[in-house]
Protein backbone atom coordinates (compact mmCIF):
# COMPACT_ATOMS: atom_id res chain seq x y z
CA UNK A 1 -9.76 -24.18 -8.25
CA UNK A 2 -10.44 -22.66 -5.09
CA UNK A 3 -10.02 -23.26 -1.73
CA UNK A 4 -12.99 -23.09 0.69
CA UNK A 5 -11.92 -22.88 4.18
CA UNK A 6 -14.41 -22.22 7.78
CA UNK A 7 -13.67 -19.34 10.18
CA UNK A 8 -12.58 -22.18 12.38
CA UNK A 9 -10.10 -23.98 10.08
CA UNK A 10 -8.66 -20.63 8.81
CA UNK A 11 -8.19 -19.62 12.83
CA UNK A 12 -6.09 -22.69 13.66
CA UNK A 13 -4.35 -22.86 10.41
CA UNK A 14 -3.53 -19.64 9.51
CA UNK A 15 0.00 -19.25 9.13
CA UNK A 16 0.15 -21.98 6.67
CA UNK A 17 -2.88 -20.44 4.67
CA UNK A 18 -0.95 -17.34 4.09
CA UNK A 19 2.13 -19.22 3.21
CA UNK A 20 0.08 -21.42 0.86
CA UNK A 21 -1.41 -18.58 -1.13
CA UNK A 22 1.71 -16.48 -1.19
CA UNK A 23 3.22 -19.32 -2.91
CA UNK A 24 0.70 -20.70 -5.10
CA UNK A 25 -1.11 -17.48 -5.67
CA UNK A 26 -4.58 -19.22 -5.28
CA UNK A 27 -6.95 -17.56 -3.33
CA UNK A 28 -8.79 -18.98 -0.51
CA UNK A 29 -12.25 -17.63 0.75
CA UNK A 30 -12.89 -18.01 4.30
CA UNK A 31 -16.62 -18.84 4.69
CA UNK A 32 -18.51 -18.22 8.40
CA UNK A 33 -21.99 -20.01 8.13
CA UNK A 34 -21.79 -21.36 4.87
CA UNK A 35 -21.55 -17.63 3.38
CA UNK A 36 -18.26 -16.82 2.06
CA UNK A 37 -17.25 -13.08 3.88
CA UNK A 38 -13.65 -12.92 3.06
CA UNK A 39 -11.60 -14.22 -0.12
CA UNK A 40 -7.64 -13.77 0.49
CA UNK A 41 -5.39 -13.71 -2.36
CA UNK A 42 -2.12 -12.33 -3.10
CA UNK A 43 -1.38 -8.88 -3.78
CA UNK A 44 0.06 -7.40 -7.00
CA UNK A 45 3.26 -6.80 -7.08
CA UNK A 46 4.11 -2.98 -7.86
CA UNK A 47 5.54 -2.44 -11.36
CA UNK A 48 8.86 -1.59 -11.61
CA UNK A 49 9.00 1.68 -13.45
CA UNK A 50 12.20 2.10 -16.37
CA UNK A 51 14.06 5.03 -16.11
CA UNK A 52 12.47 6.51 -19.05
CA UNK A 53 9.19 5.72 -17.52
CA UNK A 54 10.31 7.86 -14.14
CA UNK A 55 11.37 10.83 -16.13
CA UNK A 56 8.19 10.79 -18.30
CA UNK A 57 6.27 11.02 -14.96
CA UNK A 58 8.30 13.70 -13.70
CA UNK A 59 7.83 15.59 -16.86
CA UNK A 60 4.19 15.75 -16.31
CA UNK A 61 4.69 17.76 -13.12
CA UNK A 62 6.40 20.16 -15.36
CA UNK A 63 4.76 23.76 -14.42
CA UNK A 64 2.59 22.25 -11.55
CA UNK A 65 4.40 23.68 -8.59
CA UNK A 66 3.84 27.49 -7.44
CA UNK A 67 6.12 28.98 -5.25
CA UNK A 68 5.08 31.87 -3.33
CA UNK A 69 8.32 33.94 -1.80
CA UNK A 70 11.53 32.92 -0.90
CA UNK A 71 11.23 29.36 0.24
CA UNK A 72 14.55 29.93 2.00
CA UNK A 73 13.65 32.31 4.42
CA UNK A 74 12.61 32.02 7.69
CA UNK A 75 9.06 31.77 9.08
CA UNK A 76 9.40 34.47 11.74
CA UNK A 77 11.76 36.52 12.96
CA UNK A 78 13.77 36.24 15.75
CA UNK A 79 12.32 38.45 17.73
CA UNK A 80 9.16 36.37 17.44
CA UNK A 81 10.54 33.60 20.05
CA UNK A 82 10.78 33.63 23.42
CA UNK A 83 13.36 31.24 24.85
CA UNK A 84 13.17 30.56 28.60
């Protein structure tokens, strides 16, 4: 189930509604005039990609980089700066 919380309750307990739905994972929606504005529920955790999974990515940017020139070189010359 649930839990409905005012503007006002969420304001002066706070700290303990974040700790309570980081722990429980059960949302809470903050209401302000009896309509509810704001739900806050924890956030998905990022998958943790296998090693195979990584290098099947990678192998889809096979071919999708274009280099133009020598990457190595510099951008201007010397004789382009002026030092003071």
């Amino acid at each position: 189930m649930t839990k409905h919380v005012t503007l006002a309750e969420f304001q002066a307990h706070a700290a303990e509604l974040l700790t309570e739905v980081q722990e429980t994972g059960e949302a809470v929606v903050i209401t302000e005039d009896g309509r509810p504005p704001v739900e806050l529920k924890r956030q998905a955790a990022e998958p943790v990609l296998t090693g195979e999974e990584r290098l099947r990515r990678l192998e889809a940017l096979r071919g999708s980089i274009v280099v133009y020139g020598d990457i190595m070189a510099p951008v201007a010359d010397e004789e382009d700066w002026e030092l003071d």
